[in-house]
Protein backbone atom coordinates (compact mmCIF):
# COMPACT_ATOMS: atom_id res chain seq x y z
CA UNK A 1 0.00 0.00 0.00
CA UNK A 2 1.48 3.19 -0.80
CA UNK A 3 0.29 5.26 2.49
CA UNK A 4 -0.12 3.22 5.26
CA UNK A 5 -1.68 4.20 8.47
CA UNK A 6 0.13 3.93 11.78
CA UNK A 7 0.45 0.82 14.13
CA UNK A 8 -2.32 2.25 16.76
CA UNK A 9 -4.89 2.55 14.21
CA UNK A 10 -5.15 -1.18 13.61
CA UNK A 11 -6.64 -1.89 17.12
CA UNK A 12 -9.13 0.66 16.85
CA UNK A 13 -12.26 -0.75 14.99
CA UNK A 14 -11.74 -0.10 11.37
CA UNK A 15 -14.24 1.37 8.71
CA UNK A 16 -15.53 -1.46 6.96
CA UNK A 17 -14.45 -2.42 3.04
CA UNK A 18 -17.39 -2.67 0.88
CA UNK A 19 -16.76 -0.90 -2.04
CA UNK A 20 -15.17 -2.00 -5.50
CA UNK A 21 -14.99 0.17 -8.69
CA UNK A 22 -18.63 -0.48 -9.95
CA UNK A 23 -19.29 0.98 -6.29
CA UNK A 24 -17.17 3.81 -6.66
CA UNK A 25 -17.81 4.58 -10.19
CA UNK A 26 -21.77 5.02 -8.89
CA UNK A 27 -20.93 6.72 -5.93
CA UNK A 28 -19.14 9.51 -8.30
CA UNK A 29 -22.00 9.38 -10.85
CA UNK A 30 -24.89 9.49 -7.86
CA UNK A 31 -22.56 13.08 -6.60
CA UNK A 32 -22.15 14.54 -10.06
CA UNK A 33 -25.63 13.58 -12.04
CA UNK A 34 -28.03 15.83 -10.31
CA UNK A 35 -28.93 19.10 -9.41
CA UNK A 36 -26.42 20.00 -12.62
CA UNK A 37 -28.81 17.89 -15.16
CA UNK A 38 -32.08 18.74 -13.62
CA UNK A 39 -31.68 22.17 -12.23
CA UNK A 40 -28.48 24.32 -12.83
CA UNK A 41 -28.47 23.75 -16.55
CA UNK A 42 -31.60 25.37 -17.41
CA UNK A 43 -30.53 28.69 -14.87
CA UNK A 44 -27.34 28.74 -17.01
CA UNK A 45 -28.74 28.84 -20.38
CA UNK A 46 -31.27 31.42 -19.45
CA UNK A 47 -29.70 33.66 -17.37
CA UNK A 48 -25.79 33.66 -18.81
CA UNK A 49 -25.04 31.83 -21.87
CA UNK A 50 -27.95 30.68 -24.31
CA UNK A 51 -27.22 27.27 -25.63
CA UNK A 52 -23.52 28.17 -25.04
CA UNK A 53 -23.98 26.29 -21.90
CA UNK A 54 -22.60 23.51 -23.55
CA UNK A 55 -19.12 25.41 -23.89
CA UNK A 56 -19.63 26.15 -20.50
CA UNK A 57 -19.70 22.39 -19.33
CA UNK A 58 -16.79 21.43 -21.49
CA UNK A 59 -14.57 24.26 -19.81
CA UNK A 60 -15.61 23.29 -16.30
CA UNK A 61 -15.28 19.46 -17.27
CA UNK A 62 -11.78 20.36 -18.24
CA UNK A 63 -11.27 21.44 -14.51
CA UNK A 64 -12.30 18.92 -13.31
CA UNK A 65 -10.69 16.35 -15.55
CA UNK A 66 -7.01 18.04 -15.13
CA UNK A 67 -7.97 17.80 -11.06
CA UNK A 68 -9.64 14.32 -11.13
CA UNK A 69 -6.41 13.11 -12.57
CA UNK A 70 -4.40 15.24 -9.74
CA UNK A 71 -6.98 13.33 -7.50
CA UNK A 72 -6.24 10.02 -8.50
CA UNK A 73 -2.43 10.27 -7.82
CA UNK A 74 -2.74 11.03 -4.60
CA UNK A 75 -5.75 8.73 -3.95
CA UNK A 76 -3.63 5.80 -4.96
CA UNK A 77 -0.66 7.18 -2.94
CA UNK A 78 -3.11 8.09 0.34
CA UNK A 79 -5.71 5.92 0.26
CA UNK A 80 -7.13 7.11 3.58
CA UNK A 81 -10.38 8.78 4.50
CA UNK A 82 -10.29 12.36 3.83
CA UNK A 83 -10.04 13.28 0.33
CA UNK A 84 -8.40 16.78 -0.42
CA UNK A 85 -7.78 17.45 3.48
CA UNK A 86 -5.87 14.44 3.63
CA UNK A 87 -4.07 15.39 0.71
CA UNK A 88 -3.24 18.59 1.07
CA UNK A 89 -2.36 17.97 5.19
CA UNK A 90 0.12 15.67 3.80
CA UNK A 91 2.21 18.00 1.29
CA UNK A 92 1.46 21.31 2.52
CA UNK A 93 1.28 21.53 6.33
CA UNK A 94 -1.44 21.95 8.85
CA UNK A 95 -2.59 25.07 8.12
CA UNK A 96 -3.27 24.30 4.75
CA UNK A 97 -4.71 20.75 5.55
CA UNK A 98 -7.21 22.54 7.86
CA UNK A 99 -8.65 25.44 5.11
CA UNK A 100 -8.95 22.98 2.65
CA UNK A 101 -10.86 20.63 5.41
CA UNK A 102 -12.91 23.40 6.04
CA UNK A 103 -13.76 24.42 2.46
CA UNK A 104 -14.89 20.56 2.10
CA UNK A 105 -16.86 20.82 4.73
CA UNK A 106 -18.59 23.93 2.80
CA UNK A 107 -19.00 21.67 -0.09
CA UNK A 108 -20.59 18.88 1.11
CA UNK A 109 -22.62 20.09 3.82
CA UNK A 110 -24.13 23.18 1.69
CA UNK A 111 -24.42 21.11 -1.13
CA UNK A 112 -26.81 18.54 0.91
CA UNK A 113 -28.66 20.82 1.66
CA UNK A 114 -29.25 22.98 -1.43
CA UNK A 115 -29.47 20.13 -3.19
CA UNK A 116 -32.26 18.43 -1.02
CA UNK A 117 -34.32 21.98 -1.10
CA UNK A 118 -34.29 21.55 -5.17
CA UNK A 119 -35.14 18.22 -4.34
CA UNK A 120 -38.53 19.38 -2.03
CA UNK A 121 -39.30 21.07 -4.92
CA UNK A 122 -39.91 18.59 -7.49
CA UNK A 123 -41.64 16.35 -4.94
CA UNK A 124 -44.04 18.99 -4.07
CA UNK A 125 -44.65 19.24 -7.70
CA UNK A 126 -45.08 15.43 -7.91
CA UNK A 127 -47.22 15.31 -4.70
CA UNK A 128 -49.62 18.75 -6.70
CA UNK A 129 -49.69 16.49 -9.96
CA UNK A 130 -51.32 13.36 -7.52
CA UNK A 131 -54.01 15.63 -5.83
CA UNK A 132 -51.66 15.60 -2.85
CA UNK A 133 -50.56 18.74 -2.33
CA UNK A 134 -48.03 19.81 0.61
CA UNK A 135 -49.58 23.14 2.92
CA UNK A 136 -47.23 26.10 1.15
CA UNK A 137 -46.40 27.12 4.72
CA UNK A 138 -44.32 23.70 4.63
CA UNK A 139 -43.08 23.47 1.36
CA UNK A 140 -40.46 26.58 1.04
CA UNK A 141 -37.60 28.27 3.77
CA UNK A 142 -38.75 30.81 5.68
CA UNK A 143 -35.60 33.04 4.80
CA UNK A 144 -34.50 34.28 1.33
CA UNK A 145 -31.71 36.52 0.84
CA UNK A 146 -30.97 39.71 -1.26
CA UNK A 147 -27.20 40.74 -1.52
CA UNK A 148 -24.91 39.86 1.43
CA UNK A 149 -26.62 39.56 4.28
CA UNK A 150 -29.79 41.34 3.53
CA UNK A 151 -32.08 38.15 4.49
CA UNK A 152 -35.86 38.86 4.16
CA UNK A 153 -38.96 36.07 5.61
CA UNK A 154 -41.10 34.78 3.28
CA UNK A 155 -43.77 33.90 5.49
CA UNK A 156 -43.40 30.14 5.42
CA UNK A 157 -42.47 28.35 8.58
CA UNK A 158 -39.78 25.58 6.84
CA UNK A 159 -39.42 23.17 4.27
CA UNK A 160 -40.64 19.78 5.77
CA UNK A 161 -39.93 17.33 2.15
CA UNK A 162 -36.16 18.71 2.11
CA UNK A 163 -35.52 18.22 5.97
CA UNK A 164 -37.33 14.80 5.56
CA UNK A 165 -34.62 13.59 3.17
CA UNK A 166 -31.62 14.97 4.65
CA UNK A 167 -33.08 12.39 7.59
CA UNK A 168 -34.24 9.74 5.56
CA UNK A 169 -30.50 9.62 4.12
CA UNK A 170 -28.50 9.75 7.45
CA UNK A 171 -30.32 6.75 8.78
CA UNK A 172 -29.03 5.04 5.40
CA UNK A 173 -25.76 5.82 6.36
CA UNK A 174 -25.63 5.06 9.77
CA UNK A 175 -26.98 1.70 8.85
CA UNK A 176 -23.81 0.93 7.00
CA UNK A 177 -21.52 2.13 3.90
CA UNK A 178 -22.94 -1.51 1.87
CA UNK A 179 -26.23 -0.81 1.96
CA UNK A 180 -25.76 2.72 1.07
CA UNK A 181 -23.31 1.99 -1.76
CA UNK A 182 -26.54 -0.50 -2.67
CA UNK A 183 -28.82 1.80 -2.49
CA UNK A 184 -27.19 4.87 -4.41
CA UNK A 185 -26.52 1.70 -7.01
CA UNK A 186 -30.00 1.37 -7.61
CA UNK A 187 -30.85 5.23 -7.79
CA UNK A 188 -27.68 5.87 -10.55
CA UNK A 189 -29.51 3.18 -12.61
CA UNK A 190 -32.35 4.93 -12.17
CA UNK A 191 -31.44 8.44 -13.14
CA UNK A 192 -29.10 7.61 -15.98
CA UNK A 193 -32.04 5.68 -17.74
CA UNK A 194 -33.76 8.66 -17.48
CA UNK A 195 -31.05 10.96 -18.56
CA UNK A 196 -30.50 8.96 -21.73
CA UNK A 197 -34.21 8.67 -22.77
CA UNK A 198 -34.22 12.21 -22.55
CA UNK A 199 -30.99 12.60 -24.26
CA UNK A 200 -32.38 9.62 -27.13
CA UNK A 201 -36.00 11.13 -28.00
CA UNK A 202 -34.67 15.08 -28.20
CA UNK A 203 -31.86 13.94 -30.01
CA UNK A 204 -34.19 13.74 -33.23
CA UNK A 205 -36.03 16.70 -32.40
CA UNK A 206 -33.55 19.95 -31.96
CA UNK A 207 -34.50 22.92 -33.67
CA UNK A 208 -31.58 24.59 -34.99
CA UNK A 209 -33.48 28.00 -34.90
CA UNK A 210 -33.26 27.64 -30.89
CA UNK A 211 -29.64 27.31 -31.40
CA UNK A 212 -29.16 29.79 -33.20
CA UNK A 213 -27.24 32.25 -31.98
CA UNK A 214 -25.36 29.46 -30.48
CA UNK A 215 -23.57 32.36 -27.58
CA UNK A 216 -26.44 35.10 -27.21
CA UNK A 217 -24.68 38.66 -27.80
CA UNK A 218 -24.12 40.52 -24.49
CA UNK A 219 -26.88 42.32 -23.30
CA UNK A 220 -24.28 45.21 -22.28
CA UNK A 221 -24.07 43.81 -18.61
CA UNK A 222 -21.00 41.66 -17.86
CA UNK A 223 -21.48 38.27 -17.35
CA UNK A 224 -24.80 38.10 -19.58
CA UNK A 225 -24.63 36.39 -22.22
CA UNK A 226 -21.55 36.68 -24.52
CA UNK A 227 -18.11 35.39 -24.14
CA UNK A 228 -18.46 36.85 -20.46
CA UNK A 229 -21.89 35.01 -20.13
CA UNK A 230 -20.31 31.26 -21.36
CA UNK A 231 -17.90 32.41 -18.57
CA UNK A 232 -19.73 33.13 -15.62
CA UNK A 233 -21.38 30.29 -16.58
CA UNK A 234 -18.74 27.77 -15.60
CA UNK A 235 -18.16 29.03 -12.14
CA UNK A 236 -22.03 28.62 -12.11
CA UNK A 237 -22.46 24.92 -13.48
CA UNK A 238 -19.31 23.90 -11.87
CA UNK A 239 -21.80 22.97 -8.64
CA UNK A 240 -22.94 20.41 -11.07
CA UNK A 241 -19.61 19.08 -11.28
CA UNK A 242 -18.94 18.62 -7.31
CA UNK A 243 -18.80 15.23 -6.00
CA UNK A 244 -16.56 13.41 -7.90
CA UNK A 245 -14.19 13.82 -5.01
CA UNK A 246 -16.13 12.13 -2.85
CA UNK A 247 -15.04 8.89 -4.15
CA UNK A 248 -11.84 9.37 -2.51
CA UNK A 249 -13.06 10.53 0.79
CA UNK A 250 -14.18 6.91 0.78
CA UNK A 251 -10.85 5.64 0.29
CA UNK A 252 -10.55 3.35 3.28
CA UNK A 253 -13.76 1.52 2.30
CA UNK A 254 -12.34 1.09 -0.93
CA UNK A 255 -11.26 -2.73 -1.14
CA UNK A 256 -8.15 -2.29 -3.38
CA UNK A 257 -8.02 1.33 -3.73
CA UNK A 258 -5.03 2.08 -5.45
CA UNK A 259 -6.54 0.37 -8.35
CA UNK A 260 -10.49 1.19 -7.87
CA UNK A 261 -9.62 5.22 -6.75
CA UNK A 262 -8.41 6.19 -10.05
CA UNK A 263 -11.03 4.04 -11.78
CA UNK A 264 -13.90 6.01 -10.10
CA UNK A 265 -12.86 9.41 -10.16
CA UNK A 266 -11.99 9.20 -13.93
CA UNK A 267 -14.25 6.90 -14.97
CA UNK A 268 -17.58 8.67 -13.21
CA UNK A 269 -16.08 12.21 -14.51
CA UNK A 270 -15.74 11.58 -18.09
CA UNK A 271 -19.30 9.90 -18.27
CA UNK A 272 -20.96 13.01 -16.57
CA UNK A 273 -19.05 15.27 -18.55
CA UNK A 274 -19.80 13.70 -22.13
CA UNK A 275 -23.53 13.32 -20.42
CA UNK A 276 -24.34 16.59 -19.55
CA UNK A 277 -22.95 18.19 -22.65
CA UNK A 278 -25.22 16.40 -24.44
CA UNK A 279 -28.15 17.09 -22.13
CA UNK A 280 -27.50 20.65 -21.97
CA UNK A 281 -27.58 20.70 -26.13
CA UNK A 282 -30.61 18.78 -25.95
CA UNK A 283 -32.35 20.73 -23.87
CA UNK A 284 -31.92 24.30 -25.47
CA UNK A 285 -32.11 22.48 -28.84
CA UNK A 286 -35.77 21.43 -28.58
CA UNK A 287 -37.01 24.73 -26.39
CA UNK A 288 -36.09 28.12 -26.27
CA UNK A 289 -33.21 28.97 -24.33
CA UNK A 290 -35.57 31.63 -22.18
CA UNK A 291 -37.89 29.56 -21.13
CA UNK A 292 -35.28 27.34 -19.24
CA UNK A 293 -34.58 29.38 -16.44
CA UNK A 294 -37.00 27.34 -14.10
CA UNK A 295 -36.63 24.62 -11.35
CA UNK A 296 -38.00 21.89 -13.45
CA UNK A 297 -35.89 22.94 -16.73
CA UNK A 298 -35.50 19.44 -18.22
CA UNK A 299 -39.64 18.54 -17.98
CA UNK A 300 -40.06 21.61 -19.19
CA UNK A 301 -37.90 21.16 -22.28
CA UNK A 302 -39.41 17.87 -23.00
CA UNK A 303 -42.80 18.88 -23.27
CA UNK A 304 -42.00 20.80 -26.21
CA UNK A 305 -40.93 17.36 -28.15
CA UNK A 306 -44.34 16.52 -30.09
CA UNK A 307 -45.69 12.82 -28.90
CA UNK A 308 -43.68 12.46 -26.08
CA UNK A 309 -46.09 14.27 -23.22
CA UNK A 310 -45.84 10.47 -21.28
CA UNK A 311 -41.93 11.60 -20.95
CA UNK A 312 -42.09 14.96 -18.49
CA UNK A 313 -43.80 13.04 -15.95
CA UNK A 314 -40.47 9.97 -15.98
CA UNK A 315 -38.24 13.41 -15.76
CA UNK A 316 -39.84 14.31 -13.01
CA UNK A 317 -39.71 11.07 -11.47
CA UNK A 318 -35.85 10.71 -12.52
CA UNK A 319 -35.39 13.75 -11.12
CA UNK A 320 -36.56 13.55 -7.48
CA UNK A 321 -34.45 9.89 -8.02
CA UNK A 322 -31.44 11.87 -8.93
CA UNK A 323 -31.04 14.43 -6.34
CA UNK A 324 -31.95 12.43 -3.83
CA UNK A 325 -28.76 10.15 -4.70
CA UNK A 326 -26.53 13.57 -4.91
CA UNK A 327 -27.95 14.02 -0.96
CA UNK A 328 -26.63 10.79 0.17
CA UNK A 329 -23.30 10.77 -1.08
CA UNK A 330 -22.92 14.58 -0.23
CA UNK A 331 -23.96 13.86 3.40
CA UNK A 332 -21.41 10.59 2.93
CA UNK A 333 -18.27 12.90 2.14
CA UNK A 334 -18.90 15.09 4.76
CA UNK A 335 -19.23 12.94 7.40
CA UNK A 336 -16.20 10.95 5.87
CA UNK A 337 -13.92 14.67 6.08
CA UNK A 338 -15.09 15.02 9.57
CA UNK A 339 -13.99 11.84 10.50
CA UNK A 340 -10.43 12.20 8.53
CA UNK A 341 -10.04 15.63 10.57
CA UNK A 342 -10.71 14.47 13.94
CA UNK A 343 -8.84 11.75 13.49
CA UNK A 344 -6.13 14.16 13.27
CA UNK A 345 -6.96 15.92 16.60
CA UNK A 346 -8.20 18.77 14.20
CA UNK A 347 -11.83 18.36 15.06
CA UNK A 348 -13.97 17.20 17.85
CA UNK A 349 -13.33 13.16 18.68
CA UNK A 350 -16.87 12.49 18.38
CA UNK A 351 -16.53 12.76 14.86
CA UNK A 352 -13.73 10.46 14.87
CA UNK A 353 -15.47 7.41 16.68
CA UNK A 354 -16.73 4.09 14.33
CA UNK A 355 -19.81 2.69 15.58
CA UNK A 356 -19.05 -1.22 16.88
CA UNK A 357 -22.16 -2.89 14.71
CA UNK A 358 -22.25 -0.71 11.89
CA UNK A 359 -18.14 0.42 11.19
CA UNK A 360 -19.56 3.56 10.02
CA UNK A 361 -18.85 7.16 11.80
CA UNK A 362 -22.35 7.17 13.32
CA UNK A 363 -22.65 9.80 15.54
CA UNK A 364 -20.78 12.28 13.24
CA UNK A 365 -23.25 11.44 10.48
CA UNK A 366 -26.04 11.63 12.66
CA UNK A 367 -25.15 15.12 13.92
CA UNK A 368 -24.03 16.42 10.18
CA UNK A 369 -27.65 15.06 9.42
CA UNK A 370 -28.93 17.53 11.76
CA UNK A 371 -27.19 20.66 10.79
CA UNK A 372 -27.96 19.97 7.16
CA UNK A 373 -31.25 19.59 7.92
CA UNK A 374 -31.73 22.88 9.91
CA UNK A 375 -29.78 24.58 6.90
CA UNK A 376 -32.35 22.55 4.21
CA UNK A 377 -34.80 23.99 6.29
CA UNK A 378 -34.65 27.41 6.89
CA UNK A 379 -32.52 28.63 3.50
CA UNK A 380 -33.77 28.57 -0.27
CA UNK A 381 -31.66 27.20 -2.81
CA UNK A 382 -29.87 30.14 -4.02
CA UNK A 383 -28.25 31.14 -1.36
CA UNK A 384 -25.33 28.93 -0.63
CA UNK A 385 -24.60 27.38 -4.34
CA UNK A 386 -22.38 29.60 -5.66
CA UNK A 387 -20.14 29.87 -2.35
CA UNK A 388 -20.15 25.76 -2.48
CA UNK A 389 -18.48 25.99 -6.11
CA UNK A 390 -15.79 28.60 -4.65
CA UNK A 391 -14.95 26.16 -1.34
CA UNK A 392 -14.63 23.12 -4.43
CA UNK A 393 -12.66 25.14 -6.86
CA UNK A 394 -10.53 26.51 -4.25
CA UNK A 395 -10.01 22.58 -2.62
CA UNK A 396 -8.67 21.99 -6.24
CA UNK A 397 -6.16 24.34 -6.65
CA UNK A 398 -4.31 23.51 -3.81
CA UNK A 399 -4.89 19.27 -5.24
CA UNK A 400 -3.06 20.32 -8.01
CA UNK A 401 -0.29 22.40 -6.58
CA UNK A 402 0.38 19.13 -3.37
CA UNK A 403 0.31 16.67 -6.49
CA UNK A 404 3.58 18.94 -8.02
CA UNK A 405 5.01 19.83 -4.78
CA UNK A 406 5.20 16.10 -3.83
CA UNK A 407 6.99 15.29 -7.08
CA UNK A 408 10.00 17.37 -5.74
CA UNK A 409 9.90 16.20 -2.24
CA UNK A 410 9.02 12.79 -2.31
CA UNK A 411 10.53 11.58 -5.95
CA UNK A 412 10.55 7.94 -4.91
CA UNK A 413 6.94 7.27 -3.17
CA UNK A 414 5.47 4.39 -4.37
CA UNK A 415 2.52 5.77 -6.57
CA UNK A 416 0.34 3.48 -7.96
CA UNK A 417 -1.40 6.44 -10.65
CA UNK A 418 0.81 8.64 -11.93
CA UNK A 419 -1.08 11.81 -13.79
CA UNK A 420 0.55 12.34 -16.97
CA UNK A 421 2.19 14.84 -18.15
CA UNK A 422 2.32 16.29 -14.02
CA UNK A 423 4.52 19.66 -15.19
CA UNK A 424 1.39 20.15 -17.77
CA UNK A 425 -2.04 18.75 -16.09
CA UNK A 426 -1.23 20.15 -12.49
CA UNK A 427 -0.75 23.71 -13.86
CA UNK A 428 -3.29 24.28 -15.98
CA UNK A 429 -5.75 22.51 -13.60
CA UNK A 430 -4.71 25.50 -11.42
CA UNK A 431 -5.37 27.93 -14.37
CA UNK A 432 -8.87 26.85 -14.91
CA UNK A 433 -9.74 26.46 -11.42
CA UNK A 434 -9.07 29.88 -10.87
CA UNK A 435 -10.25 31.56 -14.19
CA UNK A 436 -13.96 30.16 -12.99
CA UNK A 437 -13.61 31.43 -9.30
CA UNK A 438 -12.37 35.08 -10.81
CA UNK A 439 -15.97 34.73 -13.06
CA UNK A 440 -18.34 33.92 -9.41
CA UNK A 441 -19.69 36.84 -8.47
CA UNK A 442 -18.14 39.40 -5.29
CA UNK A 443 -20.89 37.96 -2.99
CA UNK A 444 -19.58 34.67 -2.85
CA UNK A 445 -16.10 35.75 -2.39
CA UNK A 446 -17.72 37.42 0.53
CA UNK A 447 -19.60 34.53 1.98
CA UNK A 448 -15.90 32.64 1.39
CA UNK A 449 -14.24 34.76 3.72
CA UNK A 450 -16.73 35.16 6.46
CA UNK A 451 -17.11 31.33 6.42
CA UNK A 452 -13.11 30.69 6.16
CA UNK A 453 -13.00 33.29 9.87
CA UNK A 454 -15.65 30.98 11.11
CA UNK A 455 -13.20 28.04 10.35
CA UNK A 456 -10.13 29.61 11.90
CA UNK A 457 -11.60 30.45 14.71
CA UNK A 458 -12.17 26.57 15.55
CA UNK A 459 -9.08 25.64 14.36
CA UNK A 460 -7.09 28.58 16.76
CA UNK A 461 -9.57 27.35 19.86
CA UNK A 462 -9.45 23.42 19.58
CA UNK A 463 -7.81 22.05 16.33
CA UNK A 464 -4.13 23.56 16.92
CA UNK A 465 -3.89 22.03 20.54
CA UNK A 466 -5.27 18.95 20.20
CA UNK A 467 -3.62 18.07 16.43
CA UNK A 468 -1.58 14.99 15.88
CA UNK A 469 1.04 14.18 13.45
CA UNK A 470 -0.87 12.70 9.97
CA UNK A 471 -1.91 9.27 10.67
CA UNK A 472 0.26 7.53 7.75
CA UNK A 473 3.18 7.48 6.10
CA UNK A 474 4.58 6.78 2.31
CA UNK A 475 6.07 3.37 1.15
CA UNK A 476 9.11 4.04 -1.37
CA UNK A 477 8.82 2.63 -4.62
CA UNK A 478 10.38 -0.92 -4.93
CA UNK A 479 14.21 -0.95 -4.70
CA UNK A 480 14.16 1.99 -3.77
CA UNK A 481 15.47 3.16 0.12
CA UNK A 482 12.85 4.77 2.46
CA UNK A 483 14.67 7.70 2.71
CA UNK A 484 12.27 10.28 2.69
C-alpha cells in the first residue's frame, strides 16, 4: 500500500471495506448527475449563456478532468479517509490541511442541503400532480436573501420534504456504507435511464433556430450572455460538477483502492461530462433557451418534443431519483472529512469514533444530518450554491499544486497512478480552477471569507492544541530506500 496508516490505528475498529470500482464509479455518478442535469443547466442557459452552456460544461469538465487526474495520484498514494484534506495535510502543512478541510466541509454540507431543497421542490410538484398537495407554509424556507446579508422572511415556517430527506439519508448511512453503496446503485440506474431517454428522443427533435445564436450577444451587462456570459457560466455549473471527489473521501472503504480510486474518479467524470454536454444541447435544442430558467428545466424542455407528453412526468420522477442520490453521497463525504479531521486531533473526537455494529462514523453522520437539515430547512436554494463551487474550486487548486510539490519532495513514493504529463495537467488545472472562481460573483467571495474566519476560529480554539502528526506514512517505490 502506498500510504499506510500507523500501528495504533489497527486496534481501533476499522471502517468497513465494501466498495469495489462499480461501487465507486456510482458513488461519483450518484454526486455529479443531479442538481447539474435537472436544475443548474436550465438557470445557465437562461440567465448567462444561451445554448452556449454547452461550452460552458466542457470548460468546467476540463477542470475537473485536469484535477480528477491530480486526485487520483494522490488517492492511490493516500488511500485514507479524507479526500483533499488528507491530501493537502500531507504536502502542505497543517494550516493548509485545515482550510482545505474546512472548504470541504462547505462543499458537502451546503451542497446537501441545497441540493435536497431543489429536491422538495420537485416532490411537491409530484405530490400537486397526484391531488396531494403539501400546505405552502411547509413546502419553502422561511428566509430568502438579497445581496450579502440582507435576508428577508417569506412567510413560510420551513421546508418539511427537504428536511425529511436529509433524515431519511443519514439513517441510510448510519446503517452501514454496503447498503448505502446498494442503495445509491439502484438510484444511478435509475437516473441515468432517465437521462438517456431524454438525451435519445430530443436527439431527433432539436431545432436549430433555438440554437441559433449558439452564444447570445451581451446584453451590455457583464457576465450576460456573450463570451463573459459562457464564462460566468462555468463558475455557475461547476456545482454540477462537485462530488466526484467524494469517491476518494471513501478511500478506506475502498477494497483495493489504489486500483479502484483512479477508476472512479476518472471513470464517473468523463461519463458526466460527455452526459451533460449532451443534455445541456438537448435541452436548449428542442425549447427556447428563455424559457429554461426554471426549477424543473429538463420537464419543461421535453414537453416541447411533439408525442412524447408520457416523458415529463419519468423526468420528473428521474429527477426527485437523482437528487436524492446527490444528498446521500454529499452527506457521505462530509461525514467521511469530519472523521479524517478528527482523526487528526483537528476536530472534535466524536466525529472520529466508528460505531461497533455498523463500522460507520455514526454519531458524526447523525449530527451532520442535523445541521444539514436545519440549513435545508430554513434557506432557499440560491443562497449557498455559488459559495459551495468557490470552497470546491478553491479545494482543487491547492490538489493540483500538493500533487507537483510532492513530485519534488518525495521523488521515490510508491505511486500506484501517476497523472501524466504532471509539469502540464497540475498547472493548468490551477489555471482553470481559478479563471472560474475570478468569473463567481463578489458575494460569494464574501460569503468565502466570512465562512473561512468561522473556520479559523475553531481551528485557533481546539484544532491547533489537540492536532496529531498525519496518521500515515509513504512506502518508497520498490528498490528503492525509504529515505524520505
Amino acid at each position: 500500500m502506498a500510504g499506510q496508516p500507523p500501528p495504533g490505528d489497527s486496534e481501533e475498529i476499522q471502517l468497513k471495506r465494501a466498495l469495489g470500482p462499480i461501487h465507486l464509479v456510482a458513488l461519483g455518478i450518484g454526486a455529479i448527475i443531479g442538481a447539474g442535469i435537472f436544475v443548474i443547466t436550465g438557470h445557465a442557459a437562461a440567465g448567462y449563456a444561451g445554448p452556449g452552456v454547452v461550452i460552458s460544461f466542457a470548460i468546467a469538465g476540463t477542470g475537473c478532468l485536469f484535477a480528477g487526474l491530480c486526485y487520483a495520484e494522490y488517492a492511490s498514494m493516500i488511500p485514507v479517509a479524507g479526500s483533499a484534506y488528507t491530501y493537502s495535510y500531507a504536502t502542505l502543512g497543517r494550516e493548509v490541511g485545515w482550510f482545505i478541510g474546512w472548504n470541504l466541509v462547505l462543499e458537502y454540507l451546503a451542497a446537501a442541503s441545497t441540493v435536497a431543497v431543489g429536491w422538495s421542490g420537485y416532490f411537491g410538484d409530484f405530490l400537486r400532480s397526484i391531488g396531494l398537495p403539501i400546505p405552502a407554509q411547509l413546502a419553502s424556507a422561511p428566509l430568502a436573501v438579497r445581496g450579502v446579508d440582507d435576508f428577508v422572511l417569506t412567510g413560510t415556517w420551513f421546508n418539511l420534504p427537504a428536511v425529511f430527506l436529509i433524515a431519511l439519508v443519514s439513517t441510510v448511512l448510519v446503517v452501514g456504507v454496503n447498503m448505502s453503496a446498494n442503495f445509491n446503485n439502484l438510484m444511478v440506474a435509475i437516473k441515468l435511464t432517465i437521462v438517456l431517454l431524454v438525451i435519445a428522443f430530443g436527439l431527433g427533435h432539436v431545432d436549430p433556430a433555438n440554437l441559433t445564436p449558439f452564444i447570445p450577444p451581451n446584453t451590455g451587462t457583464f457576465g450576460q450572455f456573450g463570451w463573459t456570459g459562457v464564462f460566468r457560466a462555468t463558475g455557475v455549473i461547476f456545482f454540477a460538477y462537485i462530488g466526484f471527489d467524494a469517491v476518494s473521501v471513501a478511500a478506506q472503504e475502498a477494497r483495493n483502492p489504489q486500483r479502484d480510486l483512479p477508476i472512479g474518479i476518472l471513470g464517473s467524470l468523463l461519463l458526466c461530462t460527455v452526459l451533460y454536454m449532451l443534455m445541456s444541447y438537448v435541452i436548449t435544442g428542442i425549447a427556447p433557451y428563455t424559457t429554461l430558467g426554471v426549477d424543473h428545466p429538463v420537464s419543461q424542455a421535453v414537453e416541447a418534443i411533439p408525442g412524447t407528453a408520457w416523458l415529463a412526468p419519468i423526468v420528473n420522477v428521474g429527477a426527485i431519483v437523482g437528487l436524492a442520490s446527490v444528498v446521500l453521497v454529499m452527506l457521505l463525504g462530509q461525514s467521511r472529512v469530519f472523521y479524517a479531521m478528527a482523526k487528526d486531533g483537528l476536530f472534535f473526537e466524536m466525529f472520529g469514533k466508528v460505531h461497533p455494529r455498523f463500522r460507520t462514523p455514526a454519531a458524526g453522520t447523525i449530527i451532520t444530518g442535523i445541521f444539514a437539515a436545519l440549513l435545508a430547512g430554513v434557506l432557499p436554494l440560491d443562497i449557498l450554491g455559488e459559495l459551495v463551487s468557490i470552497g470546491t474550486l478553491s479545494a482543487f487548486v491547492v490538489v493540483c499544486a500538493g500533487v507537483m510539490v510532492l513530485r519534488v519532495t518525495h521523488k521515490h513514493v510508491l505511486r500506484p497512478f501517476r497523472t501524466p504529463l504532471v509539469w502540464i495537467v497540475a498547472p493548468l488545472g490551477i489555471a482553470v480552477c481559478l479563471f472560474m472562481m475570478v468569473f463567481l460573483p463578489r458575494d460569494t467571495w464574501i460569503r468565502l471569507a466570512v465562512w473561512t474566519a468561522i473556520g479559523l476560529a475553531i481551528y485557533l480554539g481546539y484544532g491547533i492544541r489537540h492536532a496529531r502528526p498525519p496518521r500515515w506514512s509513504f512506502v518508497a517505490a520498490p528498490g528503492v530506500e525509504p529515505a524520505e
